[in-house]
N, C-alpha and C. Protein backbone atom coordinates (compact mmCIF):
# COMPACT_ATOMS: atom_id res chain seq x y z
N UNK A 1 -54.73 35.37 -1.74
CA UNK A 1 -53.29 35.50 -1.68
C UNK A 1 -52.64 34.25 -1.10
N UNK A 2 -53.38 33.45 -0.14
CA UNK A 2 -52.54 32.90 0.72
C UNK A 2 -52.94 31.29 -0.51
N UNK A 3 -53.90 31.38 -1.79
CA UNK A 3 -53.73 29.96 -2.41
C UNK A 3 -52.58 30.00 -3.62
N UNK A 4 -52.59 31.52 -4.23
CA UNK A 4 -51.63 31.55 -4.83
C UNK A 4 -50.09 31.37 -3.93
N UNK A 5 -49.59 31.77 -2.85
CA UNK A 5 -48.70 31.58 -2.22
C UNK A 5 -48.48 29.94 -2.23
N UNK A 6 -49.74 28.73 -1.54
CA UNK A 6 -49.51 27.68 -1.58
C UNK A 6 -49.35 26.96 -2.76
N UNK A 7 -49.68 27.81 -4.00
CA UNK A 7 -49.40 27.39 -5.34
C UNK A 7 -48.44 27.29 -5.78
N UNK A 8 -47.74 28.55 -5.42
CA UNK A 8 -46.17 28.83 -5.86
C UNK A 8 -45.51 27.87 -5.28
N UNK A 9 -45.65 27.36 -3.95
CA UNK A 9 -44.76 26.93 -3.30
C UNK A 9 -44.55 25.30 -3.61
N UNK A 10 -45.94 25.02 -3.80
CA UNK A 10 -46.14 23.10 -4.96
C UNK A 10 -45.17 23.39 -6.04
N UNK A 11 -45.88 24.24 -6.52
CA UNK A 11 -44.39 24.27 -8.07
C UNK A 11 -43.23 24.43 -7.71
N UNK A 12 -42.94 25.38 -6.84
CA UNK A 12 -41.06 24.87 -6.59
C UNK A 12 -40.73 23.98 -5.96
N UNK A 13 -41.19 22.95 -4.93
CA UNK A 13 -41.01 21.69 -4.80
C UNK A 13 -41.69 20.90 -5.38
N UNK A 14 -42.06 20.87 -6.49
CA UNK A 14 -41.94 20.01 -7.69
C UNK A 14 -41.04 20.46 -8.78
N UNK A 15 -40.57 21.44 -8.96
CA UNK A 15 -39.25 21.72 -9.45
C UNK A 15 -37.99 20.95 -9.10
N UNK A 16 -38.27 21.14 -7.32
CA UNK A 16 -36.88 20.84 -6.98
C UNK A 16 -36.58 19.62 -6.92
N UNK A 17 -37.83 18.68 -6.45
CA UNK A 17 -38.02 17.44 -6.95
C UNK A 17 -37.08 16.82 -8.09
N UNK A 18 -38.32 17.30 -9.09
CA UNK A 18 -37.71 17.27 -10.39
C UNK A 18 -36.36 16.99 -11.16
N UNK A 19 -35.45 18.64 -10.14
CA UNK A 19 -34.18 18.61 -10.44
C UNK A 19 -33.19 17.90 -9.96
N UNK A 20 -33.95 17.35 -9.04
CA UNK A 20 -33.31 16.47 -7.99
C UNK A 20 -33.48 15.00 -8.64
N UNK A 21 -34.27 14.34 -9.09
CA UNK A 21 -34.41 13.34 -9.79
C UNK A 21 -33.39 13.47 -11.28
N UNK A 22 -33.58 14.73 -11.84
CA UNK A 22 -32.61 15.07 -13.29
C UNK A 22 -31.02 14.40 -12.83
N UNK A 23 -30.98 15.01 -11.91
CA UNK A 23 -29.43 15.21 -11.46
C UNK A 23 -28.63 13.87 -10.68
N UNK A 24 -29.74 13.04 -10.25
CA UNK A 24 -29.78 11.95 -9.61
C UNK A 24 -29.18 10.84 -10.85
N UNK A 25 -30.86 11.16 -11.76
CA UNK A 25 -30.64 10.16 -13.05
C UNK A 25 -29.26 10.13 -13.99
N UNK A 26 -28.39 11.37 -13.83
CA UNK A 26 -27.02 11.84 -14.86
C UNK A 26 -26.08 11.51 -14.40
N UNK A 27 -26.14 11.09 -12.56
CA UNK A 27 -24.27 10.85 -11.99
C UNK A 27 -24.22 9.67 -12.02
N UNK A 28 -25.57 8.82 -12.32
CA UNK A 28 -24.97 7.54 -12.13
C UNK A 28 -24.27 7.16 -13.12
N UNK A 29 -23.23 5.73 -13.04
CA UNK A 29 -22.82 5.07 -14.50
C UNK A 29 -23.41 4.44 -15.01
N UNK A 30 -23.64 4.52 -16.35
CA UNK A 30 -24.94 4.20 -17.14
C UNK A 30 -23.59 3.18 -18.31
N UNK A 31 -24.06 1.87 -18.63
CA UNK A 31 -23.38 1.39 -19.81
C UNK A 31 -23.97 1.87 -21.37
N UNK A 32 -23.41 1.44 -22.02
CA UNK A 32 -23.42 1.59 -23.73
C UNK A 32 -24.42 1.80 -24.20
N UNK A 33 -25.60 1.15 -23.43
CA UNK A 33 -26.93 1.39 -23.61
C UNK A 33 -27.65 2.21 -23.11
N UNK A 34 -27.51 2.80 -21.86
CA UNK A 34 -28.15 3.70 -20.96
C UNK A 34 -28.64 3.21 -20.11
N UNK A 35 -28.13 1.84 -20.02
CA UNK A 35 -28.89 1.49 -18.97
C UNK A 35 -27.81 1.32 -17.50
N UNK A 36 -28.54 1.65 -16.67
CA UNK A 36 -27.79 1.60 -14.93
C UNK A 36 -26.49 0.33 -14.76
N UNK A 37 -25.76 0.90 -14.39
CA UNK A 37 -24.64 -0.52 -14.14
C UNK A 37 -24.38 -0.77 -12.60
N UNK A 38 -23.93 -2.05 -12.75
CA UNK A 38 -24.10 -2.53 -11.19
C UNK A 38 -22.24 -2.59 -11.08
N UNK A 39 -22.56 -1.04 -10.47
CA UNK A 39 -20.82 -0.79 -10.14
C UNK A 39 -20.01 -1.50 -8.67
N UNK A 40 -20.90 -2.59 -8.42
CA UNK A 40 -20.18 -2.76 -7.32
C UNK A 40 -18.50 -3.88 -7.60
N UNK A 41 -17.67 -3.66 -6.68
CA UNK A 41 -16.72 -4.33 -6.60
C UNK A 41 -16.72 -5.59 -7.07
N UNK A 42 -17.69 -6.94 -6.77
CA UNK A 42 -17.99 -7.79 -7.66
C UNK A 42 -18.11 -8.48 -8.60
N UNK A 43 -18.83 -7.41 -9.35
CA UNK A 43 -19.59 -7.34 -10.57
C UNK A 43 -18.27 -6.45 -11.64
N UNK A 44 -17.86 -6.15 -11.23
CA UNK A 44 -16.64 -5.12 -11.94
C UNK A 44 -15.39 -5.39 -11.64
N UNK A 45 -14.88 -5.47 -10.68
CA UNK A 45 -13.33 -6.52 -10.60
C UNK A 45 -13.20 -7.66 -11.16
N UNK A 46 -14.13 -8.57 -10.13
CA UNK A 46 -13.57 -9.89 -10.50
C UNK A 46 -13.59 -9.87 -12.16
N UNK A 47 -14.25 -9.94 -13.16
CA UNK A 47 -13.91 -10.66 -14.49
C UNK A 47 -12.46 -9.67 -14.89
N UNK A 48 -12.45 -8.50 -14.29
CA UNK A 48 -10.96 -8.10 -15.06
C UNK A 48 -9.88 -8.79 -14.31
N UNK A 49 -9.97 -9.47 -12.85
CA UNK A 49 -9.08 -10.21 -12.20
C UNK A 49 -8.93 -11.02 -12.95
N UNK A 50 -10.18 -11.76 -13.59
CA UNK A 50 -9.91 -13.35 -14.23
C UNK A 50 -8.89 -12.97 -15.44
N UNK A 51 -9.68 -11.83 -15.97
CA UNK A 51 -8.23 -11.67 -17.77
C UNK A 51 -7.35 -11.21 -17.13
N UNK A 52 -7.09 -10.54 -16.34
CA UNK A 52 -5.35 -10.33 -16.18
C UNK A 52 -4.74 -11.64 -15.58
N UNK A 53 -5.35 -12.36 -15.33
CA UNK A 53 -5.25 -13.55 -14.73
C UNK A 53 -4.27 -14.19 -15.22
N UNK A 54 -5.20 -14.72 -16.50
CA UNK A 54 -4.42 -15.30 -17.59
C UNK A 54 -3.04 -15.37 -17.97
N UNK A 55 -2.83 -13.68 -18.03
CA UNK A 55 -1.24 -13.39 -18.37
C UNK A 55 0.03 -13.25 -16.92
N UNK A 56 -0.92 -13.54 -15.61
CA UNK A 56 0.40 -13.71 -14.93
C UNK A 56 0.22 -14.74 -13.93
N UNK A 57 -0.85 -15.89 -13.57
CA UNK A 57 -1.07 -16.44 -13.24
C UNK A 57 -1.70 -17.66 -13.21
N UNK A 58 -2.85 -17.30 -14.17
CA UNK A 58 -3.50 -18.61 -14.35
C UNK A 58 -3.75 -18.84 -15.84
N UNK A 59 -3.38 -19.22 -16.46
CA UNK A 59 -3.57 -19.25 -18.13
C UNK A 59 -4.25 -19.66 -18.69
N UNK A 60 -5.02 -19.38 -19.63
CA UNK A 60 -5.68 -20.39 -19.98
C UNK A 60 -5.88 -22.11 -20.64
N UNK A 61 -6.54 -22.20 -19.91
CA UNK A 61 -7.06 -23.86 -20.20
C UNK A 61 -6.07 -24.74 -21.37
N UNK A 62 -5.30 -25.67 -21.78
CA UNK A 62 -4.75 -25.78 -22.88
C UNK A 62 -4.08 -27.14 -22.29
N UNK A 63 -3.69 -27.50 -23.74
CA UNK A 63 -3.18 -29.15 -24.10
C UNK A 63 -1.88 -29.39 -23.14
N UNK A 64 -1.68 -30.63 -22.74
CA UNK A 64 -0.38 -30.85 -21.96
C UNK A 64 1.09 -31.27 -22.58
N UNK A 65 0.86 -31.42 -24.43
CA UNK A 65 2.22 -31.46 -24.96
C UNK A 65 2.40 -30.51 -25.94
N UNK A 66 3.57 -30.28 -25.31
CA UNK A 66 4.24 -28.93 -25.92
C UNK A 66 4.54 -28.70 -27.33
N UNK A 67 4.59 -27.98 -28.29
CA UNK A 67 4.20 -27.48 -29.33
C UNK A 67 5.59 -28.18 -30.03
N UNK A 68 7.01 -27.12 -29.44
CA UNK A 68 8.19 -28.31 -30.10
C UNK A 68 9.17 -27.56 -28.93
N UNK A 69 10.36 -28.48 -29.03
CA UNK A 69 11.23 -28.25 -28.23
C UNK A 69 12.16 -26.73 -28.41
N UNK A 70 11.80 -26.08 -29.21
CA UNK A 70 12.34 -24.95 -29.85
C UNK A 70 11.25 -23.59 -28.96
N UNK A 71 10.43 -24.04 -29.41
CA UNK A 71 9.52 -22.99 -28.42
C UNK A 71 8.66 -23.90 -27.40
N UNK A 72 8.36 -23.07 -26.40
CA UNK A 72 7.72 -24.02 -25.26
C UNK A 72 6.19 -23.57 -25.19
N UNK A 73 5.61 -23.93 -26.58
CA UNK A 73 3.97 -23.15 -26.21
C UNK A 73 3.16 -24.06 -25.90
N UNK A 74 1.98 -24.13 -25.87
CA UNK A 74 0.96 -25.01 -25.57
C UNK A 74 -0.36 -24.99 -26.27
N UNK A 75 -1.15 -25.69 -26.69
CA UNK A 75 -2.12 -25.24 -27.83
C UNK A 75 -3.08 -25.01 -26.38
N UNK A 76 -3.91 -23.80 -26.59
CA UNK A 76 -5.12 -23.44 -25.73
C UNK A 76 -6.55 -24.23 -25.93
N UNK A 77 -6.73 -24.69 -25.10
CA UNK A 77 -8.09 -25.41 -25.20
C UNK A 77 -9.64 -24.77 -24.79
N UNK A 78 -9.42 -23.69 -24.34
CA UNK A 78 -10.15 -22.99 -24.00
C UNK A 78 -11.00 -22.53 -24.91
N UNK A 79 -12.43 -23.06 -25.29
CA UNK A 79 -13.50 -22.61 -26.34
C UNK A 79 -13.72 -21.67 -26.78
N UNK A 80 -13.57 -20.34 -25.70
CA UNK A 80 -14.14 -18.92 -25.91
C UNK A 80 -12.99 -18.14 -26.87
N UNK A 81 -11.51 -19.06 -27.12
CA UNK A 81 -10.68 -18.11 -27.73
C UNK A 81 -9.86 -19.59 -28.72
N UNK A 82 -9.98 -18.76 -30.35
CA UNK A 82 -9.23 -19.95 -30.96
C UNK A 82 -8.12 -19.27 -31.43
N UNK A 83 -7.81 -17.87 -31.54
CA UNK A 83 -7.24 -17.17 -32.42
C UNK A 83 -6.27 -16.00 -31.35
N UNK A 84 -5.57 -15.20 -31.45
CA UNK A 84 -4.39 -14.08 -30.53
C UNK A 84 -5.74 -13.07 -30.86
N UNK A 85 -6.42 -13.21 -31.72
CA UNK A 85 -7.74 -11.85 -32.50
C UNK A 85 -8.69 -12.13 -31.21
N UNK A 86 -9.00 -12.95 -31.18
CA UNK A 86 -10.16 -13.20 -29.83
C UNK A 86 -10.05 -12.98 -28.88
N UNK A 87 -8.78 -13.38 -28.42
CA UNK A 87 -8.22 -13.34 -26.94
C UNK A 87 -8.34 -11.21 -26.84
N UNK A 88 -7.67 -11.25 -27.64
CA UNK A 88 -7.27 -9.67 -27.97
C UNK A 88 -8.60 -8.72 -27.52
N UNK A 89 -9.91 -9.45 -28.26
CA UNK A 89 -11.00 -8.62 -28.11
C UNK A 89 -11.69 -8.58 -27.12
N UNK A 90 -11.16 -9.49 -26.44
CA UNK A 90 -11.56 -10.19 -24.92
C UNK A 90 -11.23 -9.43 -23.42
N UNK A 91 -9.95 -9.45 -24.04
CA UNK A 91 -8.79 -8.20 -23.26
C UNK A 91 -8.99 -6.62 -23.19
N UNK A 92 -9.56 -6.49 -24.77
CA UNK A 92 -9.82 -4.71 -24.84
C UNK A 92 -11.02 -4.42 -24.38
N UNK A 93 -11.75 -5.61 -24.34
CA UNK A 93 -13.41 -4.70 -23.50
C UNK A 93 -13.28 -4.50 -22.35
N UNK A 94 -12.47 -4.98 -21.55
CA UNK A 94 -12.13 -4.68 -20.42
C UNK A 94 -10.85 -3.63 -19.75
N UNK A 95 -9.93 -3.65 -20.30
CA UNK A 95 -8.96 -2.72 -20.56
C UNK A 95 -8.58 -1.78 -21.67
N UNK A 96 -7.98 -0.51 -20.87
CA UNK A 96 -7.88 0.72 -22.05
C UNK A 96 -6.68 -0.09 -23.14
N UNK A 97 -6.80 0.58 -24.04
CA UNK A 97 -5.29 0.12 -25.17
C UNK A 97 -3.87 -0.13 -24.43
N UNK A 98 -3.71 0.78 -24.10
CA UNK A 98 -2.13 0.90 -23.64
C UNK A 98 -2.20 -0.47 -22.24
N UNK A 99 -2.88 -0.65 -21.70
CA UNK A 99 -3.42 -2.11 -20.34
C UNK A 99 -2.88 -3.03 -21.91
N UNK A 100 -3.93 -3.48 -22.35
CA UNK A 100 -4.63 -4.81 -23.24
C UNK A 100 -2.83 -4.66 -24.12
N UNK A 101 -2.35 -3.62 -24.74
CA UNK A 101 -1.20 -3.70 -25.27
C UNK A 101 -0.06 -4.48 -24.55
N UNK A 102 -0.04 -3.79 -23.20
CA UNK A 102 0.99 -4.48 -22.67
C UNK A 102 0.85 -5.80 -22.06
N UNK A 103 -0.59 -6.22 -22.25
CA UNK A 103 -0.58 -7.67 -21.98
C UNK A 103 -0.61 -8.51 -22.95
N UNK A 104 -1.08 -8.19 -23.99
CA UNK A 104 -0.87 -8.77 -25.31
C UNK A 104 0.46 -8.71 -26.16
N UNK A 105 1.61 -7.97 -25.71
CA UNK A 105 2.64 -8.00 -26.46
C UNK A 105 3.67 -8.81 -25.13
N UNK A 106 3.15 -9.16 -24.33
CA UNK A 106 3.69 -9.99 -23.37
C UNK A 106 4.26 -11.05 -24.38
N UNK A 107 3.99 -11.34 -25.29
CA UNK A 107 4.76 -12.72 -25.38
C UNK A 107 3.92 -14.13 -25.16
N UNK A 108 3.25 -14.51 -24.42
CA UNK A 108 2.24 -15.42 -23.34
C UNK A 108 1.76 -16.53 -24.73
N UNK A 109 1.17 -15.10 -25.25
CA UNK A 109 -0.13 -16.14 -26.24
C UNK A 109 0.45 -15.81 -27.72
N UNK A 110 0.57 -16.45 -28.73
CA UNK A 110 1.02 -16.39 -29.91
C UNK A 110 -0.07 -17.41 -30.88
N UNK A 111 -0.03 -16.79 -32.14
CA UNK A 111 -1.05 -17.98 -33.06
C UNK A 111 0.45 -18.52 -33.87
N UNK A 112 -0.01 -19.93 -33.66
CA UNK A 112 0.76 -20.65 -34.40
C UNK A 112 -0.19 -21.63 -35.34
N UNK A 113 0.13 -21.56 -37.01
CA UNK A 113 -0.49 -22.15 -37.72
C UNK A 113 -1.76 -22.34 -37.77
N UNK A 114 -2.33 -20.82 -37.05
CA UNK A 114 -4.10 -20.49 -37.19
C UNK A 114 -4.41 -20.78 -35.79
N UNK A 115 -3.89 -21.36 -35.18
CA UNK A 115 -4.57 -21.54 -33.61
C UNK A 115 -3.87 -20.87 -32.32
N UNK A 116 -4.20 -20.43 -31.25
CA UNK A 116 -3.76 -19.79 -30.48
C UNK A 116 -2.61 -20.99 -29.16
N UNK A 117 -1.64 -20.56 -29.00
CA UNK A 117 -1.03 -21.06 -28.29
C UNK A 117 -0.83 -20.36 -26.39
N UNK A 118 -0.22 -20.85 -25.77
CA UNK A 118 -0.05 -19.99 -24.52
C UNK A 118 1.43 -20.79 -24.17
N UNK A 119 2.53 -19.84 -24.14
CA UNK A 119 3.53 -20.19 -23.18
C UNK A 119 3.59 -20.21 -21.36
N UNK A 120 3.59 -21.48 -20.99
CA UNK A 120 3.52 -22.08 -19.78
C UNK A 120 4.57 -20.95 -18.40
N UNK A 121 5.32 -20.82 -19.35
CA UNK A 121 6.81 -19.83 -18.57
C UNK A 121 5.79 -18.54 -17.80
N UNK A 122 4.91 -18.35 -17.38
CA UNK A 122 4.19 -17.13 -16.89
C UNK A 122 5.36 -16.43 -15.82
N UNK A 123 6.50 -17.09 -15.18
CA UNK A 123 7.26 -16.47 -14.45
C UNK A 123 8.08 -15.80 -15.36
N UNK A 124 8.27 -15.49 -16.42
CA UNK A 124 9.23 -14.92 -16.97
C UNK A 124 8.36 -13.78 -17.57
N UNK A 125 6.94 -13.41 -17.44
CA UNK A 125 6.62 -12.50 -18.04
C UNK A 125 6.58 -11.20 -17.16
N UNK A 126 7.22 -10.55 -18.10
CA UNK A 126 7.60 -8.84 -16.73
C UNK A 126 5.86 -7.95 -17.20
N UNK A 127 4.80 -8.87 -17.08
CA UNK A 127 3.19 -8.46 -16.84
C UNK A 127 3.12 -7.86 -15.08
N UNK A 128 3.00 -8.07 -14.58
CA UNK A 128 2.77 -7.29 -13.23
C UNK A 128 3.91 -7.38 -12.20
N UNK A 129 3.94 -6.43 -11.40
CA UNK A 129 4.57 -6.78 -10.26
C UNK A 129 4.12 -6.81 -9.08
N UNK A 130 4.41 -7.96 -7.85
CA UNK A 130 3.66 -8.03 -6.81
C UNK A 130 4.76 -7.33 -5.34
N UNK A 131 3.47 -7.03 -4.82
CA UNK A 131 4.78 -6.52 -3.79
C UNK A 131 4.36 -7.05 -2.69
N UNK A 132 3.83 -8.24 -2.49
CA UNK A 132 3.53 -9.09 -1.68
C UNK A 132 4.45 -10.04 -1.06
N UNK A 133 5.73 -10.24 -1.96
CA UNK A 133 7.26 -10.96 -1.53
C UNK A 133 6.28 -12.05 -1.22
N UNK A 134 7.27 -12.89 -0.28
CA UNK A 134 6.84 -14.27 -0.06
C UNK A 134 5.61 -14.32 1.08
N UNK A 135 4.57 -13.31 0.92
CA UNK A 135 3.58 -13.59 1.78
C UNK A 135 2.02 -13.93 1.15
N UNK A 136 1.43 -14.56 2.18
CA UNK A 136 -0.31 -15.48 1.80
C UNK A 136 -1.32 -13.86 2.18
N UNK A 137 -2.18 -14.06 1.39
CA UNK A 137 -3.33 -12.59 1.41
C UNK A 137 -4.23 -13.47 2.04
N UNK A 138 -4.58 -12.46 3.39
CA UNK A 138 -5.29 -13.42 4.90
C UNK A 138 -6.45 -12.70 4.51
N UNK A 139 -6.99 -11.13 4.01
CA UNK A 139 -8.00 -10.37 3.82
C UNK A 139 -7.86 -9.57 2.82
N UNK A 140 -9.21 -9.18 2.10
CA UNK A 140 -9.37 -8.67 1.23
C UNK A 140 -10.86 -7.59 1.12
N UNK A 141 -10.19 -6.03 1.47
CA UNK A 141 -11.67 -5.29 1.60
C UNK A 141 -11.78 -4.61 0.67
N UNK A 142 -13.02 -4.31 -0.47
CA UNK A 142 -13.36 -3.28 -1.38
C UNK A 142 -13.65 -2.32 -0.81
N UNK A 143 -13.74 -1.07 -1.89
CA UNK A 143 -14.83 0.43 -1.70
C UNK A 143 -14.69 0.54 -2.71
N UNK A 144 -15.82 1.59 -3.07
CA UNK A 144 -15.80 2.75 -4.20
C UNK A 144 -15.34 4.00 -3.71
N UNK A 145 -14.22 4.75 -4.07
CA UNK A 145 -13.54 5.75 -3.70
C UNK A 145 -14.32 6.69 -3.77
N UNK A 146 -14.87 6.67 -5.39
CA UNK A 146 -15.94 7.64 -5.77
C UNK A 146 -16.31 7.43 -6.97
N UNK A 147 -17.58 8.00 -7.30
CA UNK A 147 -18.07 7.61 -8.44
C UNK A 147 -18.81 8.44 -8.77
N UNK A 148 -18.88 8.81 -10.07
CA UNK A 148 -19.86 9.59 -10.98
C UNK A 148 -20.10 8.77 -12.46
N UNK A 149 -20.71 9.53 -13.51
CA UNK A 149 -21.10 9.10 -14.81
C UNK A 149 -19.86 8.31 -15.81
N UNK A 150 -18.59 9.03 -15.32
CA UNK A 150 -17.55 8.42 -16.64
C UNK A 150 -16.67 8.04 -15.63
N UNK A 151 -16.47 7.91 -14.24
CA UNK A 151 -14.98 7.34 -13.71
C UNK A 151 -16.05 6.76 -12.66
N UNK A 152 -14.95 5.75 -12.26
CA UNK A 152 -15.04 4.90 -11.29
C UNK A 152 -14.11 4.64 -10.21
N UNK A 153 -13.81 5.14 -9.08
CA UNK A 153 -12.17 4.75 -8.35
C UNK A 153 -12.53 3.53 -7.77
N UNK A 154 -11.81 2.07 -7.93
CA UNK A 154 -12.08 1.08 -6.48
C UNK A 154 -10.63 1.17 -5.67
N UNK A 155 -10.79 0.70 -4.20
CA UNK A 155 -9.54 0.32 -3.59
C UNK A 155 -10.02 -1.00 -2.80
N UNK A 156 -8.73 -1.60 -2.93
CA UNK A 156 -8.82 -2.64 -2.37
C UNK A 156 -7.79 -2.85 -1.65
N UNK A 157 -8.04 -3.08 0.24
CA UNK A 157 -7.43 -2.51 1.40
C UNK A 157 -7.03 -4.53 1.60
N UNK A 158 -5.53 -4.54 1.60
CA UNK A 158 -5.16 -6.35 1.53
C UNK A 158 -3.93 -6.58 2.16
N UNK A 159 -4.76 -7.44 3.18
CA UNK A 159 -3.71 -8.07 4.74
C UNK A 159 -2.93 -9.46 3.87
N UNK A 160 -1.41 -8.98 4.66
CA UNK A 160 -0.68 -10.55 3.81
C UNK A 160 -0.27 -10.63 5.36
N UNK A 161 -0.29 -12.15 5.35
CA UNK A 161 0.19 -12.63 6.50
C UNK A 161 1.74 -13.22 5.72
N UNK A 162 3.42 -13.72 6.37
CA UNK A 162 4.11 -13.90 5.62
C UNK A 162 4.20 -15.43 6.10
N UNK A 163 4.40 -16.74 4.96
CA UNK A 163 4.11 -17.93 4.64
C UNK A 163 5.17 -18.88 5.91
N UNK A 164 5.85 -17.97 6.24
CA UNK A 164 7.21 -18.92 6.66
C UNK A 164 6.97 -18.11 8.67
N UNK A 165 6.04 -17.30 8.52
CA UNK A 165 6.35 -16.55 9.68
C UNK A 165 5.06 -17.42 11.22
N UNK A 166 5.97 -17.71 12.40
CA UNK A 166 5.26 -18.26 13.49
C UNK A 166 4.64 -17.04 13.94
N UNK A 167 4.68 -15.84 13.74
CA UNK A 167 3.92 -14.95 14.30
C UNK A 167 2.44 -14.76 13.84
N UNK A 168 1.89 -13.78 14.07
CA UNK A 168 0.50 -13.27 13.48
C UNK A 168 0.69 -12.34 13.04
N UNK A 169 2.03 -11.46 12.83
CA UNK A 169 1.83 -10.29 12.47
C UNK A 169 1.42 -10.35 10.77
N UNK A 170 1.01 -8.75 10.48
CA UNK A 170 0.06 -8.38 8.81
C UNK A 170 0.75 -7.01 8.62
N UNK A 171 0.43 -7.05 7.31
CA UNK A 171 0.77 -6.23 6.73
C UNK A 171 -0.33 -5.80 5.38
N UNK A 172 -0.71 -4.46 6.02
CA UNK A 172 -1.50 -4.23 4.82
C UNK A 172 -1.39 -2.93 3.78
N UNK A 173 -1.93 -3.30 2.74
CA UNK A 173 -1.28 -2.37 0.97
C UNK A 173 -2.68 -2.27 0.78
N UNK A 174 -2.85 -1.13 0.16
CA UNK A 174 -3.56 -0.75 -1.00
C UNK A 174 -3.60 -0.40 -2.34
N UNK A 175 -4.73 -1.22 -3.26
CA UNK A 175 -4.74 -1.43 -4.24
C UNK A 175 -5.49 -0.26 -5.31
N UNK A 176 -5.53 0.65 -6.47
CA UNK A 176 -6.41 1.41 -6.52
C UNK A 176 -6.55 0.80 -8.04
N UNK A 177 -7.99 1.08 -8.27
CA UNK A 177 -8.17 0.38 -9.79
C UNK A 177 -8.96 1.72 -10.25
N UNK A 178 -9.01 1.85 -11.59
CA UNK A 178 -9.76 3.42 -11.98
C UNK A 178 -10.21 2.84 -13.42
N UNK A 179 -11.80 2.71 -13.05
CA UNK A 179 -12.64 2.57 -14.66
C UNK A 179 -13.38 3.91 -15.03
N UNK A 180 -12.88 4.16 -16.25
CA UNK A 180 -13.31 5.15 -16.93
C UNK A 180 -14.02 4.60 -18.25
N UNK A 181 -14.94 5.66 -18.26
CA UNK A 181 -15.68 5.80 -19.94
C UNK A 181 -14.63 6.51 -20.64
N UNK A 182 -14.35 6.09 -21.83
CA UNK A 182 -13.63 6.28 -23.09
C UNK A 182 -14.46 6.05 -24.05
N UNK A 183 -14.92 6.53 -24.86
CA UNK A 183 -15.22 7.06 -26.41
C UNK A 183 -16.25 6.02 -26.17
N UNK A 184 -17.66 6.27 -24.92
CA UNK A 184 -18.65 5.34 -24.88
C UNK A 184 -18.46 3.79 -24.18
N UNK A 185 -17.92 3.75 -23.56
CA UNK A 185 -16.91 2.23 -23.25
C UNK A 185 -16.39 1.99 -21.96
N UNK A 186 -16.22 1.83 -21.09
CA UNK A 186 -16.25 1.28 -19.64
C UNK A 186 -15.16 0.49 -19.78
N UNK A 187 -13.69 1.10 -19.52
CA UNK A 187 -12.68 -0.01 -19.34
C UNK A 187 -11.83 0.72 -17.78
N UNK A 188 -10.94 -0.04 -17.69
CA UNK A 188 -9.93 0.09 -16.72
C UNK A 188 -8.72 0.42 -16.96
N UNK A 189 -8.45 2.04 -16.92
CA UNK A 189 -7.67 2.85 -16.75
C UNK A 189 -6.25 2.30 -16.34
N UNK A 190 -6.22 2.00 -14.75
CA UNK A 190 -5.26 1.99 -14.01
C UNK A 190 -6.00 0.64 -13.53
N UNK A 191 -5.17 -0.27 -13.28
CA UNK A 191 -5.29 -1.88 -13.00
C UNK A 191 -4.12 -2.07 -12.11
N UNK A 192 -3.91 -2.14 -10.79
CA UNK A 192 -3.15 -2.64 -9.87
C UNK A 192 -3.06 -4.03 -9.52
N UNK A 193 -3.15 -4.98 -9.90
CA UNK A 193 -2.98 -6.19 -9.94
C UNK A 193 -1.91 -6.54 -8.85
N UNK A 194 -2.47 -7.52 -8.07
CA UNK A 194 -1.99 -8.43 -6.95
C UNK A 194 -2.06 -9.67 -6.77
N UNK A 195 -1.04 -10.30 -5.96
CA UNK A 195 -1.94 -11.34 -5.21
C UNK A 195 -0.72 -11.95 -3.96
């Protein structure tokens, strides 16, 4: 009695084991392939910082005379994109439609005569808003809010010191970014963009 008892009792902790490994292996986020993704803040912000980048801050790479005095574009020199089609596809792997839409109908980047241009004017594009006013970002802390198989929450907790001010005083905002799986696909939901 007492080996069948120790028998029973191997098999349900190797069950539970088991289920415990099943259940382990299913919450994580897995990419396109199945394979494990490295969800940290890092590895997953920064390159969507760099493309939103583009459209309200840093633009891409491109020639220093202007296209014509009628429009103020700039031919893009940047290798990885010759076409508004590239840039475009560049934009949607990383952002949901309705994100990549409203940065792409910004205005910014236009193809002129087969090649992609970028207008220099980035202050005139109503792409993000900062609510940082005239202050310098002294710190910058990640987390993962939470995470399972198809969502992702980050926040990002960010001290502005203000540019003109003799004091030390800060002021700090939070940022929330939300990547979700969509139809197999790992983009960014909700994009709070700062700086």
């Amino acid at each position: 009695m007492k080996k069948r008892a120790f028998w029973l009792g191997g098999i349900l902790i190797a069950l539970v084991v088991a289920a415990a490994i099943f259940i382990s292996f299913n919450s994580v986020p897995r990419d396109e392939t199945g394979q494990k993704m490295d969800t940290s803040a890092e590895a997953i912000l920064q390159p969507a910082f760099e493309v939103y980048g583009w459209f309200t801050s840093n633009p891409l790479s491109h020639e220093s005379r202007i296209y014509s005095d009628v429009l103020p574009y700039y031919k893009v020199t940047d290798e990885r994109f010759s076409s508004l089609k590239e840039l475009s596809a560049a934009v949607r792997k990383i952002f949901s439609d309705s994100i990549a839409t409203r940065l792409l109908e910004s205005g910014l980047y236009i193809d002129i005569e087969g090649q992609l241009y970028v207008n220099k004017s980035l202050d005139s594009a109503d792409v993000a808003t900062s609510s940082s006013g005239d202050n310098v970002i002294s710190k910058e802390v990640y987390s993962v809010v939470s995470e399972d198989q198809e969502k992702i929450v980050y926040r990002a907790e960010v001290s502005y010191t203000a540019k003109q001010s003799a004091s030390d005083s800060e002021d700090a905002l939070s940022y929330d970014f939300i990547y979700e799986k969509i139809d197999g696909k790992w983009v960014f939901t909700q994009f709070d963009y700062y700086k």
